[in-house]
PDB file of N, CA and C in Angstrom:
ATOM      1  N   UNK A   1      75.889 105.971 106.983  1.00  0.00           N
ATOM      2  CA  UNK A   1      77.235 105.489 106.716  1.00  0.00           C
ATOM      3  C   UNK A   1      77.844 106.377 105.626  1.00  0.00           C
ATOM      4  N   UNK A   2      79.135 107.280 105.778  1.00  0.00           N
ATOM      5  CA  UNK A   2      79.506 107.648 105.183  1.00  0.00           C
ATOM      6  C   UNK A   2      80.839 107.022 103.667  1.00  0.00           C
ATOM      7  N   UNK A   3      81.143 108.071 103.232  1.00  0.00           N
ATOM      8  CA  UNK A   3      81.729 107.422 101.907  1.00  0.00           C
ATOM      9  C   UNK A   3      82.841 107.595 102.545  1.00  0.00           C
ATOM     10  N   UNK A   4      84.312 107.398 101.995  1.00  0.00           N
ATOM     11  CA  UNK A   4      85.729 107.510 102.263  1.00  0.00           C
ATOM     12  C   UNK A   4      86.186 106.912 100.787  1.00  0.00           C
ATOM     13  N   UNK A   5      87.288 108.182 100.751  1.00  0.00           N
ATOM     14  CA  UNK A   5      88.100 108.133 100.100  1.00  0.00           C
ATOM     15  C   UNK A   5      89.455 107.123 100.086  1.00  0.00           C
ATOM     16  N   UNK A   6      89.771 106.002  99.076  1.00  0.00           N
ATOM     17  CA  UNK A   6      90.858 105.119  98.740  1.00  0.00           C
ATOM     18  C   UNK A   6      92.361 106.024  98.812  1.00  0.00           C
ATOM     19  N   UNK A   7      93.214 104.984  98.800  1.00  0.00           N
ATOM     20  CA  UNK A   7      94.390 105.287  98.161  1.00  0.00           C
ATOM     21  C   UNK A   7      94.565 105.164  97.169  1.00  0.00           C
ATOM     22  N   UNK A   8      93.610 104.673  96.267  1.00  0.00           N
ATOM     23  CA  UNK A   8      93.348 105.164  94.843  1.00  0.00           C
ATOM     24  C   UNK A   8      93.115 106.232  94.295  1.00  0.00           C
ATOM     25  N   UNK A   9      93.003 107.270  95.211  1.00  0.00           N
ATOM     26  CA  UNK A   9      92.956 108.487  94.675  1.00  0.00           C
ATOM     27  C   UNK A   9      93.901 109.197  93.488  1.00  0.00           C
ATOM     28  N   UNK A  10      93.569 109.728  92.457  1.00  0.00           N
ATOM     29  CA  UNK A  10      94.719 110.513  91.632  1.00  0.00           C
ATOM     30  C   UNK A  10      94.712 111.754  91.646  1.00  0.00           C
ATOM     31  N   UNK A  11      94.010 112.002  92.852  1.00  0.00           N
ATOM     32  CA  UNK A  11      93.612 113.701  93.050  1.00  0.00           C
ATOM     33  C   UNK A  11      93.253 114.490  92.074  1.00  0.00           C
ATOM     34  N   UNK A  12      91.924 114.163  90.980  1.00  0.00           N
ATOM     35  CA  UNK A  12      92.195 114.946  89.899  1.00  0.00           C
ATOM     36  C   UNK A  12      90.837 115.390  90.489  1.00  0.00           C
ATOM     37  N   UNK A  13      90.238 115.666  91.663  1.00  0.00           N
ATOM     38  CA  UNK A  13      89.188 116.885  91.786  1.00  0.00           C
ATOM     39  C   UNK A  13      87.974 116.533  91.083  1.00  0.00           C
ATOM     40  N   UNK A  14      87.183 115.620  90.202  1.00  0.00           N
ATOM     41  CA  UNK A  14      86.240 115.373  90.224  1.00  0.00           C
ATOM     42  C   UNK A  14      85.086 115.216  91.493  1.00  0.00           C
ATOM     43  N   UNK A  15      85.196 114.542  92.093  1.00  0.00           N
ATOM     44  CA  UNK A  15      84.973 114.322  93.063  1.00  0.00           C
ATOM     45  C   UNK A  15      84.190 115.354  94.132  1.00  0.00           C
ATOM     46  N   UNK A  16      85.555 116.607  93.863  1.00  0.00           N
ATOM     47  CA  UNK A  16      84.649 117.391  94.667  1.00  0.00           C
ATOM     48  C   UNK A  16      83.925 118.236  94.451  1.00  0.00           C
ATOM     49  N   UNK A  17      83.925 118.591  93.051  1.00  0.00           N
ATOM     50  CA  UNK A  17      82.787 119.414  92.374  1.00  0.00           C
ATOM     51  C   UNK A  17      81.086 118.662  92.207  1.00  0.00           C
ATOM     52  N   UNK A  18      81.152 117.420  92.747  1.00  0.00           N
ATOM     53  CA  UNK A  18      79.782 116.437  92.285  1.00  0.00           C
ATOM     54  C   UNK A  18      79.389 116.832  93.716  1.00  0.00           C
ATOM     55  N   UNK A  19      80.241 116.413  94.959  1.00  0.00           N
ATOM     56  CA  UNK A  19      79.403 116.793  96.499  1.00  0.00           C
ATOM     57  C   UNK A  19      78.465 117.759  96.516  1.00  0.00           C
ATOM     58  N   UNK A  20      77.054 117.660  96.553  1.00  0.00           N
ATOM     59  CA  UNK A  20      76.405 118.307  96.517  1.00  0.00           C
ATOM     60  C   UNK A  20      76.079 118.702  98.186  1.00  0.00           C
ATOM     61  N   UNK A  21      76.863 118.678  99.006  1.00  0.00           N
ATOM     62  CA  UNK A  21      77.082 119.081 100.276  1.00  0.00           C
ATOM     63  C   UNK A  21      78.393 119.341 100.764  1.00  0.00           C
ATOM     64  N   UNK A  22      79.297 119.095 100.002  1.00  0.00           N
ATOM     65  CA  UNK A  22      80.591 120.216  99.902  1.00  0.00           C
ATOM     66  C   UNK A  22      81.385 119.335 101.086  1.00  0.00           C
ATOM     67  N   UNK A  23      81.297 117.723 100.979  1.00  0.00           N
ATOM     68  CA  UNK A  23      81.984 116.865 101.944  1.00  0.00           C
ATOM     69  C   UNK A  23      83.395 116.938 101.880  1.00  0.00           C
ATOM     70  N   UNK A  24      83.353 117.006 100.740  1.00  0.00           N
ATOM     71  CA  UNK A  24      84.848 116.882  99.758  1.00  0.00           C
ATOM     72  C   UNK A  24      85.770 117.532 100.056  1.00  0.00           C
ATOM     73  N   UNK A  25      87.124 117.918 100.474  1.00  0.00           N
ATOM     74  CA  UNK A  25      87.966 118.451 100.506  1.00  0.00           C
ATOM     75  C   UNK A  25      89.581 118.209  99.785  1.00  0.00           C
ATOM     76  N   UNK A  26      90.744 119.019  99.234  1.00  0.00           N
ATOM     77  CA  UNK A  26      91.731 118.411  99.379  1.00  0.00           C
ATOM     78  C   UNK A  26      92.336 118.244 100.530  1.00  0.00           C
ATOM     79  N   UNK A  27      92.990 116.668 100.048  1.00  0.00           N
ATOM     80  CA  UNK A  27      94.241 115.794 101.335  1.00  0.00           C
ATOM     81  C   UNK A  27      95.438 116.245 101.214  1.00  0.00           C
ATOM     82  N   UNK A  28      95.783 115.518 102.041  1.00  0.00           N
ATOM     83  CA  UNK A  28      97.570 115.512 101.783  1.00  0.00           C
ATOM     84  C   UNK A  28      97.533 114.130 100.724  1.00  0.00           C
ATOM     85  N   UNK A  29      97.530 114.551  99.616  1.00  0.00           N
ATOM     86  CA  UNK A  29      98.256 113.526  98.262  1.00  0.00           C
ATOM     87  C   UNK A  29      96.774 113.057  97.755  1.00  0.00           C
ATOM     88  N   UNK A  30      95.656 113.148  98.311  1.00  0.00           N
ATOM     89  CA  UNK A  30      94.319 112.250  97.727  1.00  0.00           C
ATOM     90  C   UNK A  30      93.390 113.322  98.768  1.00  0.00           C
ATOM     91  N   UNK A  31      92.338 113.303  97.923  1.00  0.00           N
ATOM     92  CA  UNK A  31      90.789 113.927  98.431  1.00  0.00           C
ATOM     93  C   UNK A  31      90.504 113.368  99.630  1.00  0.00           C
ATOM     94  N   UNK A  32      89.649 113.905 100.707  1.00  0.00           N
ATOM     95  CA  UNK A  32      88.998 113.123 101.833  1.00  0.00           C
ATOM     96  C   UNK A  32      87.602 113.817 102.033  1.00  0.00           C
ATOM     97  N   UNK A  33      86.784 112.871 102.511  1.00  0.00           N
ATOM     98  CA  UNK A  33      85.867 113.270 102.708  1.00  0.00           C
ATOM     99  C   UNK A  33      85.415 113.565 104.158  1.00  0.00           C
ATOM    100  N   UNK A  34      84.821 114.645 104.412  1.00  0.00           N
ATOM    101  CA  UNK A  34      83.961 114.703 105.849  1.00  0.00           C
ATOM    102  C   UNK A  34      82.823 113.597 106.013  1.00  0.00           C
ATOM    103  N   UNK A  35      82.676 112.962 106.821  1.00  0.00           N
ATOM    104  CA  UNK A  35      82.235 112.183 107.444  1.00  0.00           C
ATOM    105  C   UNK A  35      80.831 112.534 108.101  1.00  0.00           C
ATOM    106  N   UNK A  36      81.008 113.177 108.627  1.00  0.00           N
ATOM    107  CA  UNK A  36      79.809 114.265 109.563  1.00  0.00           C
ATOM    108  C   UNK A  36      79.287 114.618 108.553  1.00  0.00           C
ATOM    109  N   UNK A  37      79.636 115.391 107.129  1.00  0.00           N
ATOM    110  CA  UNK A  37      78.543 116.109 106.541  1.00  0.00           C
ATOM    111  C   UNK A  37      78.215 115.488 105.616  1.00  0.00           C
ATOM    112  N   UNK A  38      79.139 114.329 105.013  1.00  0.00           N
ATOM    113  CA  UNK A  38      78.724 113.164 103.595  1.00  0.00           C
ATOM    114  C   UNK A  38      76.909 113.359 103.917  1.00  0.00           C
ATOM    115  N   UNK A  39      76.332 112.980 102.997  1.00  0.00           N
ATOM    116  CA  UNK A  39      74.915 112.952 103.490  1.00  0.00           C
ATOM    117  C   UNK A  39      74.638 110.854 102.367  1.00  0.00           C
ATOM    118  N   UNK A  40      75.987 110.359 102.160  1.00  0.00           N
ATOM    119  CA  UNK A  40      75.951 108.761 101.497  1.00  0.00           C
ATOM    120  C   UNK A  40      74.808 108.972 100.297  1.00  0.00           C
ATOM    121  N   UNK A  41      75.178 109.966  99.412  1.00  0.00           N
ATOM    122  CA  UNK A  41      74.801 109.572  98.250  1.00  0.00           C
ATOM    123  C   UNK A  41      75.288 109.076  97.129  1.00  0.00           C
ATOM    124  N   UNK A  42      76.284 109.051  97.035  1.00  0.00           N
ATOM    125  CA  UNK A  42      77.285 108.203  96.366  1.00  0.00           C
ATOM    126  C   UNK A  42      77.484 108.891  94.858  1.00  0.00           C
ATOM    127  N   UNK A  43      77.224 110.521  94.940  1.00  0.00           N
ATOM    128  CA  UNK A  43      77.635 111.016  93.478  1.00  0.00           C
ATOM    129  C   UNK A  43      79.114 111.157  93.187  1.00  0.00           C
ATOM    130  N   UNK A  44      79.439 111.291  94.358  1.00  0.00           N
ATOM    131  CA  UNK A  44      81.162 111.361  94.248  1.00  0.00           C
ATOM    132  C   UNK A  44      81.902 109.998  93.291  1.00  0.00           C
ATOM    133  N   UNK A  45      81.262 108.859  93.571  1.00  0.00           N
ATOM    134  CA  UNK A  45      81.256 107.100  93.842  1.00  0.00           C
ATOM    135  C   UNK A  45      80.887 107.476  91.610  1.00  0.00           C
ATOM    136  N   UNK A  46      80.138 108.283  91.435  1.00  0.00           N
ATOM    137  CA  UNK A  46      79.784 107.855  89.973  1.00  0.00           C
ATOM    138  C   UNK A  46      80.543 108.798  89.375  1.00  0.00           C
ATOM    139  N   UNK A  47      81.249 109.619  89.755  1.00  0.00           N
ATOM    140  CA  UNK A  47      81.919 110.590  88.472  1.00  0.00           C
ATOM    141  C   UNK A  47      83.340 110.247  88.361  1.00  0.00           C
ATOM    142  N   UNK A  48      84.321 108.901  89.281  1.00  0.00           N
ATOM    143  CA  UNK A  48      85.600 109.152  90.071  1.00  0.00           C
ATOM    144  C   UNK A  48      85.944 108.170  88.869  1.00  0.00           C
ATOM    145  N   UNK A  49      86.475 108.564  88.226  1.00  0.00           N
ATOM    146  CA  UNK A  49      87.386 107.538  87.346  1.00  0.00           C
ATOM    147  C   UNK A  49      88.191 106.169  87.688  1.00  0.00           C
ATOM    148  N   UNK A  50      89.022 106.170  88.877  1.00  0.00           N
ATOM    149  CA  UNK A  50      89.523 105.253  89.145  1.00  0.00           C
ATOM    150  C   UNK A  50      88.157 104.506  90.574  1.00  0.00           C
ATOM    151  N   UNK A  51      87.318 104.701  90.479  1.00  0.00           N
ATOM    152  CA  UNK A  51      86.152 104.382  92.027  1.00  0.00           C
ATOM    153  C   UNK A  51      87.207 104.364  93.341  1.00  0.00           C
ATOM    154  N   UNK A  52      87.456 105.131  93.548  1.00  0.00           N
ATOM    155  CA  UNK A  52      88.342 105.618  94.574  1.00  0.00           C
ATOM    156  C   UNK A  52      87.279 106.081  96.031  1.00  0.00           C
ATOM    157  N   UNK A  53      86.084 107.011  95.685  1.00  0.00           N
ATOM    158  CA  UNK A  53      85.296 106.380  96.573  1.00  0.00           C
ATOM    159  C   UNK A  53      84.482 105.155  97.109  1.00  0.00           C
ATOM    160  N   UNK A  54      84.277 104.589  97.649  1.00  0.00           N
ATOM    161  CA  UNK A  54      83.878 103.967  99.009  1.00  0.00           C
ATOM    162  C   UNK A  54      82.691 103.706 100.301  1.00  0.00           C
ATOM    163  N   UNK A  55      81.649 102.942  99.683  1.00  0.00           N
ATOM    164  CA  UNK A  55      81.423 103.001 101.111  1.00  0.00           C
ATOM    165  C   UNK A  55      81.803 102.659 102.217  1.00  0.00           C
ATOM    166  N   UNK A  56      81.923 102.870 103.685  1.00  0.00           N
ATOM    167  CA  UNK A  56      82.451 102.380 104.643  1.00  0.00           C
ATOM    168  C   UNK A  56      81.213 101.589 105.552  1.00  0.00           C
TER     169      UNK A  56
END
Protein backbone atom coordinates (compact mmCIF):
# COMPACT_ATOMS: atom_id res chain seq x y z
CA UNK A 1 0.00 0.00 0.00
CA UNK A 2 1.34 3.04 -1.07
CA UNK A 3 1.64 6.64 0.57
CA UNK A 4 -0.25 9.73 -1.17
CA UNK A 5 0.14 12.96 -0.89
CA UNK A 6 -2.82 15.51 0.93
CA UNK A 7 -4.01 18.75 -0.03
CA UNK A 8 -2.15 19.71 2.74
CA UNK A 9 0.67 19.99 0.96
CA UNK A 10 2.81 23.43 1.21
CA UNK A 11 5.13 22.23 -1.35
CA UNK A 12 8.14 23.01 0.61
CA UNK A 13 10.15 19.80 -0.83
CA UNK A 14 11.00 18.02 2.26
CA UNK A 15 9.48 15.25 1.37
CA UNK A 16 11.28 14.57 -1.53
CA UNK A 17 14.71 14.62 -0.50
CA UNK A 18 13.79 11.76 2.48
CA UNK A 19 12.35 9.17 -0.56
CA UNK A 20 14.86 6.94 -0.43
CA UNK A 21 13.47 5.53 -3.79
CA UNK A 22 12.94 8.78 -5.49
CA UNK A 23 8.80 8.28 -5.36
CA UNK A 24 8.51 11.83 -4.86
CA UNK A 25 7.99 14.21 -7.47
CA UNK A 26 6.78 17.91 -8.01
CA UNK A 27 2.75 18.48 -8.67
CA UNK A 28 0.84 20.91 -10.01
CA UNK A 29 0.58 23.12 -6.56
CA UNK A 30 1.60 20.00 -3.99
CA UNK A 31 4.16 16.98 -4.25
CA UNK A 32 2.82 13.50 -5.50
CA UNK A 33 3.94 10.48 -5.08
CA UNK A 34 4.50 7.40 -7.48
CA UNK A 35 2.61 4.72 -6.43
CA UNK A 36 4.35 1.88 -8.32
CA UNK A 37 7.70 2.80 -6.88
CA UNK A 38 6.67 4.13 -3.07
CA UNK A 39 8.26 1.03 -1.49
CA UNK A 40 5.45 2.34 2.11
CA UNK A 41 8.04 3.32 4.30
CA UNK A 42 6.72 6.19 5.58
CA UNK A 43 10.03 8.51 5.74
CA UNK A 44 8.37 11.02 3.73
CA UNK A 45 5.22 10.67 6.60
CA UNK A 46 8.19 11.72 9.38
CA UNK A 47 10.02 14.72 7.98
CA UNK A 48 6.54 16.62 6.42
CA UNK A 49 5.72 19.35 8.69
CA UNK A 50 2.19 19.75 8.06
CA UNK A 51 1.73 15.26 7.79
CA UNK A 52 0.56 15.83 4.45
CA UNK A 53 1.62 12.35 3.67
CA UNK A 54 -0.70 9.47 3.96
CA UNK A 55 -1.29 6.15 3.96
CA UNK A 56 -3.81 4.94 1.50
Amino acid sequence: MAYKISDDCISCGACMGECPVGAISEGDGKYVINADTCVDCGACAGVCPVSAPVAE
